[in-house]
C-alpha atoms as a PDB file:
ATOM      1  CA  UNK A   1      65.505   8.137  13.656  1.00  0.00           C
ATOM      2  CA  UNK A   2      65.748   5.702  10.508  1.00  0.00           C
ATOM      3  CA  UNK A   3      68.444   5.085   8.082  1.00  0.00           C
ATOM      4  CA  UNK A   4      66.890   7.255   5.626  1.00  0.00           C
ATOM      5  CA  UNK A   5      67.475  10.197   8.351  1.00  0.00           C
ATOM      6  CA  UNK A   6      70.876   9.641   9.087  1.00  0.00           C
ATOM      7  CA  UNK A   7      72.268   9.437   5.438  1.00  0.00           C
ATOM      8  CA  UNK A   8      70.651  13.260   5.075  1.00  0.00           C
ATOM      9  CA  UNK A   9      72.443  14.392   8.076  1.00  0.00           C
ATOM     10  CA  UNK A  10      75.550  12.685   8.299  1.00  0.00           C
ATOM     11  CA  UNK A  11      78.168  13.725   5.749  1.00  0.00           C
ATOM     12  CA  UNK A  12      80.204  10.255   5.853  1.00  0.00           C
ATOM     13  CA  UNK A  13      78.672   6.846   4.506  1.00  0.00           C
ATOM     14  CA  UNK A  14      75.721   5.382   6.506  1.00  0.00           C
ATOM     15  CA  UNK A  15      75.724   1.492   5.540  1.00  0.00           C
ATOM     16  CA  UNK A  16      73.341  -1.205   7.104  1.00  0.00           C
ATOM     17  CA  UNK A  17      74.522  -5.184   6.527  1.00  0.00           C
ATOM     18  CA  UNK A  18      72.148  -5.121   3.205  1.00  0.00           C
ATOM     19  CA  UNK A  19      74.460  -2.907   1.492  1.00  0.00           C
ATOM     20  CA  UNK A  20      76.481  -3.842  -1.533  1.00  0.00           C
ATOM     21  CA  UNK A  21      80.177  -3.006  -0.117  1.00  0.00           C
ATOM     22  CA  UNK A  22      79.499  -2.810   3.601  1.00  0.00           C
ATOM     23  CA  UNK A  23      82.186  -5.740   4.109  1.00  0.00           C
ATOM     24  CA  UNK A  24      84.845  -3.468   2.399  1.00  0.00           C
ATOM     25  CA  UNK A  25      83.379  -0.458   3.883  1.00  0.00           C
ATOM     26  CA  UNK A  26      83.671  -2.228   7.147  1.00  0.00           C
ATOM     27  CA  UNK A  27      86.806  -3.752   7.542  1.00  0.00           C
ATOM     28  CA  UNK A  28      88.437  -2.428   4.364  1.00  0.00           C
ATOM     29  CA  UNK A  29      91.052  -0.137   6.217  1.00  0.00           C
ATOM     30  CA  UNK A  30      92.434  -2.930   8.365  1.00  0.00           C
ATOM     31  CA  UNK A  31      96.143  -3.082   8.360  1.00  0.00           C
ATOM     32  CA  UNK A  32      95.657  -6.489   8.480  1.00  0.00           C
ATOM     33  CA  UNK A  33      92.706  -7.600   7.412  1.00  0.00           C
ATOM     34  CA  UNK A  34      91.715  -9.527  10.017  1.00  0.00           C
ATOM     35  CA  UNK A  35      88.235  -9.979   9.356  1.00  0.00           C
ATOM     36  CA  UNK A  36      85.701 -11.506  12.699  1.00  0.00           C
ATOM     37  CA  UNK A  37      83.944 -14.806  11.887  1.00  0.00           C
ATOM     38  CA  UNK A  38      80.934 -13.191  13.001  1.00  0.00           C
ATOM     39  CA  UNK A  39      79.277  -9.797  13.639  1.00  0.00           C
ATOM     40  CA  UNK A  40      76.903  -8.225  16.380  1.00  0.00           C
ATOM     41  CA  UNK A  41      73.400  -7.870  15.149  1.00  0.00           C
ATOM     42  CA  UNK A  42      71.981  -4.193  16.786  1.00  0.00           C
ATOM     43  CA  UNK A  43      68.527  -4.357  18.232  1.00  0.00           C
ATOM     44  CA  UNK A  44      66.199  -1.300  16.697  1.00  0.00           C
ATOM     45  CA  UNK A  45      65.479   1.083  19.810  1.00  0.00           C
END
């Protein structure tokens, strides 16, 4: 499955790092915006 795939089927928002927003998108709800220095990196299958 690719990224293309899974924004057809899924009905929320599929973001990759690349993405304009996917900081906000990420940690945007946070009560208190905590934000990690750094972030895991997923390993294609």
């Amino acid at each position: 499955m690719n990224i293309d795939t899974l924004r057809k089927t899924c009905k929320g928002a599929v973001v990759v790092p690349g993405d304009a927003g996917f900081s906000e998108l990420l940690h945007g709800d946070l009560w208190n915006r905590l934000i990690p220095e750094h972030q895991s990196q997923s390993q294609p299958l």
